[in-house]
Protein backbone atom coordinates (compact mmCIF):
# COMPACT_ATOMS: atom_id res chain seq x y z
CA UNK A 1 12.90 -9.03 -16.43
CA UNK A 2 9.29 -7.93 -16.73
CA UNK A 3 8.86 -4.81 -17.19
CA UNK A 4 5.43 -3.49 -15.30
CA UNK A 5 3.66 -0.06 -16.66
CA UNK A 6 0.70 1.64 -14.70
CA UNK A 7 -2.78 0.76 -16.05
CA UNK A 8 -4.30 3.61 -14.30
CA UNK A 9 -3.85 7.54 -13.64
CA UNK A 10 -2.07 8.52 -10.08
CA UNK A 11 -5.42 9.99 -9.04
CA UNK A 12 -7.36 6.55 -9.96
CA UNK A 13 -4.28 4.59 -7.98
CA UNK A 14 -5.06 6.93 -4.81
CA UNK A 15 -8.80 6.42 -4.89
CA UNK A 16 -8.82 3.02 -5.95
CA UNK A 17 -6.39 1.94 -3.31
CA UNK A 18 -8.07 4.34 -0.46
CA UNK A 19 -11.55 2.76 -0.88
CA UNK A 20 -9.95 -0.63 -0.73
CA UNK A 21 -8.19 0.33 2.62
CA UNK A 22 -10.75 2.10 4.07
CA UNK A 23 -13.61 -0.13 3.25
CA UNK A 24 -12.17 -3.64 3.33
CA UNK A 25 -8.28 -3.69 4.61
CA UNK A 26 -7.90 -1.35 7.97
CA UNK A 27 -10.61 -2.72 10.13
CA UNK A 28 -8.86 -5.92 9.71
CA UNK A 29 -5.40 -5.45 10.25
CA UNK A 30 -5.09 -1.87 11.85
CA UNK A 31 -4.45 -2.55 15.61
CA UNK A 32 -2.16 -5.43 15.16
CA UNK A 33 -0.12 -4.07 12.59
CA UNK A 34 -0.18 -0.24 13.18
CA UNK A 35 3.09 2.00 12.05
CA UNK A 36 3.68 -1.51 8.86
CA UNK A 37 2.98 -0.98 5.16
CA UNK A 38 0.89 -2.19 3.20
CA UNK A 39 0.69 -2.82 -0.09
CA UNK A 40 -2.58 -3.28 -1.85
CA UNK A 41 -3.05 -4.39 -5.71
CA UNK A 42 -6.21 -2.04 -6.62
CA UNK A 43 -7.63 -4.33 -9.00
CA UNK A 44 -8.16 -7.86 -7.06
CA UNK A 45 -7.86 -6.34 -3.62
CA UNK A 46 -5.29 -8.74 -2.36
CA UNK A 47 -2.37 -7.09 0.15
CA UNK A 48 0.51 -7.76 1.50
CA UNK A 49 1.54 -6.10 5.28
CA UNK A 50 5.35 -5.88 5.89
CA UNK A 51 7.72 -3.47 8.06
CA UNK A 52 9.26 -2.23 4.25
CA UNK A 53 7.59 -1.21 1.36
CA UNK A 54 9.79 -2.84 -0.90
CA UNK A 55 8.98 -6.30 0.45
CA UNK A 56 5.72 -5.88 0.69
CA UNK A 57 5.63 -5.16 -2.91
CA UNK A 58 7.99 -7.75 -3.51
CA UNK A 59 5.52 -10.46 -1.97
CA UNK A 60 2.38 -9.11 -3.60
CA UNK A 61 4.23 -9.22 -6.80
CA UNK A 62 4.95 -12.86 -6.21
CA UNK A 63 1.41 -13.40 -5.61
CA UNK A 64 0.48 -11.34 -8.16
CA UNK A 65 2.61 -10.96 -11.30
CA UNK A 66 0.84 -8.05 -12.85
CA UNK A 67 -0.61 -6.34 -9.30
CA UNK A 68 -0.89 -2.40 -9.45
CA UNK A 69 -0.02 -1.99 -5.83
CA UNK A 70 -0.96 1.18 -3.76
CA UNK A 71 0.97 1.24 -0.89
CA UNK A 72 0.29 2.95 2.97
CA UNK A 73 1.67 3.07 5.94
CA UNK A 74 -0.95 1.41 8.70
CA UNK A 75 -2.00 4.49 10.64
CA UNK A 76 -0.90 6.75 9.07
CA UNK A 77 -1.65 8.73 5.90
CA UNK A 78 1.47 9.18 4.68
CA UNK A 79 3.90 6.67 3.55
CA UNK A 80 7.01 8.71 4.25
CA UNK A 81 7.51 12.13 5.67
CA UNK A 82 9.77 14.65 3.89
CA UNK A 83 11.23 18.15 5.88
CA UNK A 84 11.62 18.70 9.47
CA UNK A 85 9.20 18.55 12.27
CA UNK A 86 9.20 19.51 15.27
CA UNK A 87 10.99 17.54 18.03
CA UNK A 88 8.08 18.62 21.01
């Protein structure tokens, strides 16, 4: 099994992979694919949209042996939610 390390600090993961998003991936697949995941390898730009992160990731690795994949929910700016909220 290959083991994969990061390449790049968390901070340079989260900018790197919000400018891609922001700039190249959401105004292409935001309205048809709103509340999926996406994961995005920071360094070639390719993605990979999927209802799970994990196979998302899965695919892009695939693609993409050594991808650094950021990964966001479509619509959202957070991936997962942790806590209560409010049920109103």
């Amino acid at each position: 099994m290959n083991v994969r390390q990061p390449r790049y600090s968390k901070e340079e993961f989260a900018r790197r992979g919000n400018v891609l998003y922001e700039a190249h991936i959401r105004p292409r697949i935001e309205m048809v694919n709103w509340g999926k995941v996406v994961a995005i390898d920071i360094e070639t730009g390719a993605f990979e949209v999927d209802d799970t992160p994990i196979v998302a990731t899965n695919r892009l690795y695939e693609r993409y042996p050594n991808a650094q994949p950021w990964v966001i929910r479509i619509g959202d700016r957070f991936l997962y939610r942790f806590g209560s909220r409010s049920l109103k």
